[in-house]
Protein backbone atom coordinates (compact mmCIF):
# COMPACT_ATOMS: atom_id res chain seq x y z
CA UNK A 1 0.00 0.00 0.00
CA UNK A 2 1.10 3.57 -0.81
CA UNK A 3 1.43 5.62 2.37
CA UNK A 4 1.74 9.46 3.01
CA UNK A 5 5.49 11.04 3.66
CA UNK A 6 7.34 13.59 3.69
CA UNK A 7 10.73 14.98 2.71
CA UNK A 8 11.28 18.40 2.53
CA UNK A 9 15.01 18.31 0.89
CA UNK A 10 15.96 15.84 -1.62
CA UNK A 11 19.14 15.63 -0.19
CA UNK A 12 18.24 14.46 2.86
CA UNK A 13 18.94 10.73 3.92
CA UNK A 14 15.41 10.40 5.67
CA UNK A 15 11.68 10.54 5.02
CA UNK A 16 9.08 10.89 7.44
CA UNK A 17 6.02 8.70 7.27
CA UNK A 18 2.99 10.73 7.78
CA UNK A 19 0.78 7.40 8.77
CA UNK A 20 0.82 4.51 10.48
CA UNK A 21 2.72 2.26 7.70
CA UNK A 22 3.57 -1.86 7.97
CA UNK A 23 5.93 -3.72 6.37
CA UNK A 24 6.29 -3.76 2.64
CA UNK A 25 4.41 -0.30 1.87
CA UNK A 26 5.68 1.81 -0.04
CA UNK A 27 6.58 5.87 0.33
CA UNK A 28 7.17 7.99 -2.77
CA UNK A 29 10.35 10.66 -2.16
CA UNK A 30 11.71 12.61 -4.63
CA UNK A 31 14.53 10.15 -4.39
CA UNK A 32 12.16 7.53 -5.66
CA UNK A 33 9.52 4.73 -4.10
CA UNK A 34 10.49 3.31 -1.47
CA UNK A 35 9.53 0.16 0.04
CA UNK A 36 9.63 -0.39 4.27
CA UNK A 37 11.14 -3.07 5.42
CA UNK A 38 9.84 -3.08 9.03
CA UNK A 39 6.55 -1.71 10.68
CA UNK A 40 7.05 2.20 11.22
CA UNK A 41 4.99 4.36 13.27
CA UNK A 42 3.20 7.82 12.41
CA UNK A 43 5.94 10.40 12.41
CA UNK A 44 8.98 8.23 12.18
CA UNK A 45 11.95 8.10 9.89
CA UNK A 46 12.41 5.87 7.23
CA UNK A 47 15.83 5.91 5.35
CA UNK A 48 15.82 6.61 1.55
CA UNK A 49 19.81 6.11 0.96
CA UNK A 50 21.79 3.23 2.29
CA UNK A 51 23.30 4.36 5.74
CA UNK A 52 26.06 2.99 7.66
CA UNK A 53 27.49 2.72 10.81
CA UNK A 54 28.65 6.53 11.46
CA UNK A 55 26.71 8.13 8.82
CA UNK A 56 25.07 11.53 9.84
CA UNK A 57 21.64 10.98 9.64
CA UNK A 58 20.42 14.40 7.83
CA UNK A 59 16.48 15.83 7.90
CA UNK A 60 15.52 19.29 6.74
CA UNK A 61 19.47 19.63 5.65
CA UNK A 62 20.56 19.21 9.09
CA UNK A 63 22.43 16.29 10.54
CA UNK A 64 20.33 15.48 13.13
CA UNK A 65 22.38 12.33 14.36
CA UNK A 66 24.29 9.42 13.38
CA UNK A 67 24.18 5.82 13.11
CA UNK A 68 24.55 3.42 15.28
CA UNK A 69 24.78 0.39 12.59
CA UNK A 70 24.28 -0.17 9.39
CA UNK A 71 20.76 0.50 7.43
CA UNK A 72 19.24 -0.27 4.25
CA UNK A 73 16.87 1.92 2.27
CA UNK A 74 13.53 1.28 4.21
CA UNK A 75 14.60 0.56 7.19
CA UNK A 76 12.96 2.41 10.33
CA UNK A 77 15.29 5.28 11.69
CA UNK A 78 15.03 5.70 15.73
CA UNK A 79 16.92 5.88 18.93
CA UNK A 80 17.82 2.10 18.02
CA UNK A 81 19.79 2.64 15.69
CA UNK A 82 20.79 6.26 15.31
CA UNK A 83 22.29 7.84 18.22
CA UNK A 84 22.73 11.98 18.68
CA UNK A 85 24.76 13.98 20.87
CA UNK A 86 22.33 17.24 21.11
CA UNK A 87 21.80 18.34 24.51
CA UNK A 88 24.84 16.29 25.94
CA UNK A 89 27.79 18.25 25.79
């Protein structure tokens, strides 16, 4: 099933789902379709590039973290497996 996103920059590395979305649905970006490979959650980020361990993790331009290990296009983006050092330092 098609499901609602959105990414503001086509250079960004992540997509936000705008619904509720299971595995195997599909978001269009302007980086293409792109099919999930996990359940992802209203609101959550869903990576359009292949990431890996280290990458920045960038939304609206801005590196908003970085991974923690390796992800696939489609794969669910959260505090599982990116990690971010805002607020620590």
């Amino acid at each position: 099933m098609l499901r609602r996103s959105m990414m503001i920059f086509p250079e960004d590395s992540v997509a936000m789902v705008l619904e509720d979305a299971q595995k195997g649905d599909v978001i269009e970006t302007p980086r293409g379709r792109v099919e999930l490979l996990e359940d992802v959650e209203f609101a959550h980020k869903v990576a359009v590039v292949p990431l890996k361990k280290g990458d920045p993790v960038i939304k609206y331009r801005e590196e908003i973290g970085y991974m923690l290990a390796d992800a696939p296009v489609g794969t669910w983006i959260h505090n599982h497996n990116m990690g971010c050092d805002r607020g620590k330092v």
